[in-house]
Protein backbone atom coordinates (compact mmCIF):
# COMPACT_ATOMS: atom_id res chain seq x y z
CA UNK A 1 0.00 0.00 0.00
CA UNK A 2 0.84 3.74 -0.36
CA UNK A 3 0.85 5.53 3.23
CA UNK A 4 1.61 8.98 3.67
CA UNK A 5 2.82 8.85 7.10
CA UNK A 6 2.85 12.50 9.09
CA UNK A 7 4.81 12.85 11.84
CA UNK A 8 7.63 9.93 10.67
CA UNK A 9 10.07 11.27 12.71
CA UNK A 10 9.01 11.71 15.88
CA UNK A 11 9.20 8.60 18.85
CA UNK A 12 5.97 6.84 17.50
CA UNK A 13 6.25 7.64 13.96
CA UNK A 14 9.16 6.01 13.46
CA UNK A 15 8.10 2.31 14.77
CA UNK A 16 5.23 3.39 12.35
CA UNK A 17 7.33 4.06 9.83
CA UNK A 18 9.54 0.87 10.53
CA UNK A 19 6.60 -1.36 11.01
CA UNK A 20 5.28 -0.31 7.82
CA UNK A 21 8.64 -0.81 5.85
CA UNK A 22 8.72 -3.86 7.16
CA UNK A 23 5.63 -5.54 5.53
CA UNK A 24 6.49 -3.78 2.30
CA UNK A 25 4.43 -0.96 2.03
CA UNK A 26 5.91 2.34 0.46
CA UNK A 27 6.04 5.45 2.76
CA UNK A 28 5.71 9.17 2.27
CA UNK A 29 7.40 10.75 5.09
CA UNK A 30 5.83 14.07 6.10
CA UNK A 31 8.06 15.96 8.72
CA UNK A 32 8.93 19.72 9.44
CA UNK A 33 12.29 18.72 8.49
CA UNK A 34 12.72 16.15 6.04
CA UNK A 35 16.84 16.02 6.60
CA UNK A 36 15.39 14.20 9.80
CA UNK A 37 14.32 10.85 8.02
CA UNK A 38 16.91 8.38 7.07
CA UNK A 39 17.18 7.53 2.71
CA UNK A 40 15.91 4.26 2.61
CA UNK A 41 14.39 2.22 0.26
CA UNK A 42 10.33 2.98 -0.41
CA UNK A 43 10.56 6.12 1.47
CA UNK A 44 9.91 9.61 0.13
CA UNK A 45 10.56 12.41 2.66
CA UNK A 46 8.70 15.49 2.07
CA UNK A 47 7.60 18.59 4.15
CA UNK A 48 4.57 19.17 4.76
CA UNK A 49 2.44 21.92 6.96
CA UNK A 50 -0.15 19.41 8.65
CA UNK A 51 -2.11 21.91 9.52
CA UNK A 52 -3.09 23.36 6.33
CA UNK A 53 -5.69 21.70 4.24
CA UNK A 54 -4.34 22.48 0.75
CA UNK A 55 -0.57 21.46 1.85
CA UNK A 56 -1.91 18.65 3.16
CA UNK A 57 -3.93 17.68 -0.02
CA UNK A 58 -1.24 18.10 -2.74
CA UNK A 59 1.12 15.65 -0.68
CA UNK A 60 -1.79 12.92 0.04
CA UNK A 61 -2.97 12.81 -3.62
CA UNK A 62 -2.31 9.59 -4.57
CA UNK A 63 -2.42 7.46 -1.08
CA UNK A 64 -4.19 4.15 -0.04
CA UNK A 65 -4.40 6.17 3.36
CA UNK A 66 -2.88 8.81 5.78
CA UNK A 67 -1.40 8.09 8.81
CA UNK A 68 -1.36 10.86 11.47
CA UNK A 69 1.20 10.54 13.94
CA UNK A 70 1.30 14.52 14.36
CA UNK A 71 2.19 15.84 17.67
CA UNK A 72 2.78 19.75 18.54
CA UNK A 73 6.08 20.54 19.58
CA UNK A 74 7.68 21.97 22.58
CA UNK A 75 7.09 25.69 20.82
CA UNK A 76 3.62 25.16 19.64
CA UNK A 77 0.01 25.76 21.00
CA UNK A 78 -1.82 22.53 21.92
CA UNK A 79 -4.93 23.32 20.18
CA UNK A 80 -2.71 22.86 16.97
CA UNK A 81 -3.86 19.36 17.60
CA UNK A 82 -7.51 20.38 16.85
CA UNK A 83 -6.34 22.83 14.05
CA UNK A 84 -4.63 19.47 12.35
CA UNK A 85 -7.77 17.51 13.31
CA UNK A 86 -9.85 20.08 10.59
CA UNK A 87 -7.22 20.41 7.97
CA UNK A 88 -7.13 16.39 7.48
CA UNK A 89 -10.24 16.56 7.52
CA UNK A 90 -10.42 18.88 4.66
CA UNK A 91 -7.29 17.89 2.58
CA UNK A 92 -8.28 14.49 2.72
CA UNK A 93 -11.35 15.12 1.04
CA UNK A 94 -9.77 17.23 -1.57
CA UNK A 95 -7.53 14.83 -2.28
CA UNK A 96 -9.95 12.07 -2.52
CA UNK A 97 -8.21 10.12 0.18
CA UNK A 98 -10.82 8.08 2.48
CA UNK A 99 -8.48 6.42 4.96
CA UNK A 100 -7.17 8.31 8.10
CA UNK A 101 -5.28 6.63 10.90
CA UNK A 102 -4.94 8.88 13.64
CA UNK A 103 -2.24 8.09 16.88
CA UNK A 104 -4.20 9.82 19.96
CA UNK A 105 -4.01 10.08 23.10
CA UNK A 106 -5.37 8.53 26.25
CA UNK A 107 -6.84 11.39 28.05
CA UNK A 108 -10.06 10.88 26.70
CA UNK A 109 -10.30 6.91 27.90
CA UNK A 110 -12.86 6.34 30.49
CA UNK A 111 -11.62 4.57 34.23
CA UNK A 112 -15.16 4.60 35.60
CA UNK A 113 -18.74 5.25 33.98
CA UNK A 114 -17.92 9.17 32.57
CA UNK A 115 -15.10 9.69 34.19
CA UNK A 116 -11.85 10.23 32.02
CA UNK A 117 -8.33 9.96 32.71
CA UNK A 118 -7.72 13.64 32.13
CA UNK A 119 -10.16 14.27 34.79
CA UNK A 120 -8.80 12.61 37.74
CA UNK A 121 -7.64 14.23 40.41
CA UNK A 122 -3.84 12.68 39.90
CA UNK A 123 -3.20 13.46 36.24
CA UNK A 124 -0.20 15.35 36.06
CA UNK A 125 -1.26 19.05 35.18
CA UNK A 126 1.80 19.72 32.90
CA UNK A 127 0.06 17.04 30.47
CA UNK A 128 -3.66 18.48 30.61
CA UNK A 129 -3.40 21.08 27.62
CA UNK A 130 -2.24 18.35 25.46
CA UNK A 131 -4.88 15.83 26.82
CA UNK A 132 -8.05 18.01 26.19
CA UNK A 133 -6.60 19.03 22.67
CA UNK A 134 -6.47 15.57 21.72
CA UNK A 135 -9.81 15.17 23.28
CA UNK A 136 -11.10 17.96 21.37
CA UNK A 137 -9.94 16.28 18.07
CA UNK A 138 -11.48 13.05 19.01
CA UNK A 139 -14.97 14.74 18.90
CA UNK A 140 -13.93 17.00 15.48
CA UNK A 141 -13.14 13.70 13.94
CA UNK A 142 -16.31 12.09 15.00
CA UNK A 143 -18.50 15.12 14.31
CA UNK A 144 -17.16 16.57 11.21
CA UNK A 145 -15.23 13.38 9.49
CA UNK A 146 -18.09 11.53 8.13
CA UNK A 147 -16.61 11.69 4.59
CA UNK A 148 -13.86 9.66 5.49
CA UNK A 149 -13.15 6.26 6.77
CA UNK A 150 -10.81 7.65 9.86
CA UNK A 151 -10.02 5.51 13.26
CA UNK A 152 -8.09 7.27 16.38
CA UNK A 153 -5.90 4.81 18.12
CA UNK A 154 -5.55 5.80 22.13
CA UNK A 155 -2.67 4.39 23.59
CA UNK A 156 -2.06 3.24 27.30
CA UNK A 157 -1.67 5.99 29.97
CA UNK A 158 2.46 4.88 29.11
CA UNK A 159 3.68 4.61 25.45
CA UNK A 160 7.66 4.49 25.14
CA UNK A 161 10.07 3.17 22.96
CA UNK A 162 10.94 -1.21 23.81
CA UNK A 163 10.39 -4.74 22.91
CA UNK A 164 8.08 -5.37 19.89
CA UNK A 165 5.97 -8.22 21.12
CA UNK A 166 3.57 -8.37 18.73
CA UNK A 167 1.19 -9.45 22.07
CA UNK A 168 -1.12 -6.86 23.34
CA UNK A 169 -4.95 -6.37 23.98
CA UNK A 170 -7.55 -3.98 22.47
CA UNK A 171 -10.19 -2.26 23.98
CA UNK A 172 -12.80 0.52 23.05
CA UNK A 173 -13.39 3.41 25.13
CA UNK A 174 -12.21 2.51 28.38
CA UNK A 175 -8.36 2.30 29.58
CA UNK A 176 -6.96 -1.26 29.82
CA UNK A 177 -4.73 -1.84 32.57
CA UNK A 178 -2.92 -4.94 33.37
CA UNK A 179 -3.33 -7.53 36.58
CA UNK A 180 -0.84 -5.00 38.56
CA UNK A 181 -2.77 -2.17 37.57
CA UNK A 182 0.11 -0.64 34.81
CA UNK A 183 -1.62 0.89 31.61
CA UNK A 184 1.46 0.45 28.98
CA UNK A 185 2.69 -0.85 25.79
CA UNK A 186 5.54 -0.55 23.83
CA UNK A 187 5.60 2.14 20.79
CA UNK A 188 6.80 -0.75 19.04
CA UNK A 189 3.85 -2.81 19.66
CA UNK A 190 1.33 -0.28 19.50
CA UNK A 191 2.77 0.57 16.10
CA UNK A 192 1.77 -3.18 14.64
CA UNK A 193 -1.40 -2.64 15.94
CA UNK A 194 -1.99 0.40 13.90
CA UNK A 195 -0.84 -1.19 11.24
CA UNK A 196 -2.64 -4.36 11.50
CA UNK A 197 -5.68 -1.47 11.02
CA UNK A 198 -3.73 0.01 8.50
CA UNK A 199 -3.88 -3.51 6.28
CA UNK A 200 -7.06 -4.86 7.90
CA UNK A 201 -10.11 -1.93 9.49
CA UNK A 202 -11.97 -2.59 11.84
CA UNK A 203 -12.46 -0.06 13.30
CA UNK A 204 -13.73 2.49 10.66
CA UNK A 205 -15.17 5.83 12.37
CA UNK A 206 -14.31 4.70 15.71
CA UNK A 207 -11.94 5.08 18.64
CA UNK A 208 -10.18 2.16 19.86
CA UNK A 209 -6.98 1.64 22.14
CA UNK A 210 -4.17 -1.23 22.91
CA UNK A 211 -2.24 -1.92 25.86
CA UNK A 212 -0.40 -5.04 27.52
């Protein structure tokens, strides 16, 4: 398949990016800096502003699907999360790309009957911006994408780089967390599982999540 992949170099877009390489499928690497993906075969770095609908549009032209493993920077406003939420949205559409694949985050998982993570009383407050930004894309995805076959993939409360398993659960709305209580997985493994989506949907204009 053809993926543009946004995001490729950052922690979890590269597993992507390896993951995907690694079943044979070709790879467009969008990145602010393109110097920051390795030459290798069936990968085409380009740069790409992934929060502007036409930009976005004359790179995906072309693509089986997107991948959107976009995450603001240290400089940059969380709500550019929402902003790149609307401008898939849009670019997809003009492109006449169906498939998105979006990495989230875990704010938005439930750990009781509507209560979310990012609403505990413990969640660290340095993280919250990010949290309700992704949460707030969740709902732009799920209210304004229903011209295209998108899924958001929440990870586990902890996503880091290790071991690629390929053994891991998946869940719907509600954080998974293991018989001592840890919500984690590997970027590694959560990386086949969005690929495993990528090859095979299942989960077409829904949320899901993965975790050990």
């Amino acid at each position: 398949m053809k993926i543009l992949l946004i995001g490729a170099s950052g922690t979890i877009g590269q597993r992507i990016l390896a993951e995907a390489l690694s079943r044979g499928h070709t790879v467009t690497a969008v990145t602010r800096d393109p110097s920051k993906v390795p030459a290798q075969d069936r990968v085409k770095a380009v740069k790409g502003d992934v929060i502007d609908a036409k930009s976005l549009a004359s790179v995906a032209s072309g693509h089986d699907v997107v991948v959107s493993a976009f995450g603001p920077s240290g400089g940059q406003d969380a709500s550019k999360t929402v902003d790149a939420a609307r401008a898939q949205i849009a670019g997809l559409k003009a492109a006449g790309v169906k498939r998105l694949i979006v990495v989230g985050g875990a704010g938005s998982l439930e750990v009781a009957p509507g209560v979310q993570v990012v609403d505990t009383p413990e969640f660290p407050a340095a993280w919250k911006g990010i949290a309700l930004a992704h949460r707030d894309a969740l709902e732009v995805y799920r209210k304004e994408g229903n011209d295209l076959e998108w899924t958001y993939i929440s990870p586990p409360a902890l996503i880091e780089p290790g071991t690629r398993t390929g053994k891991f659960r998946v869940g719907a709305d509600q954080l998974l967390v293991d018989a001592n209580g840890q919500s984690r997985i590997s970027a590694e493994d959560y990386a086949i599982a969005l690929v495993d989506e990528v090859e095979t949907p299942k989960h077409i204009r829904k949320r899901f999540t993965v975790a050990y």
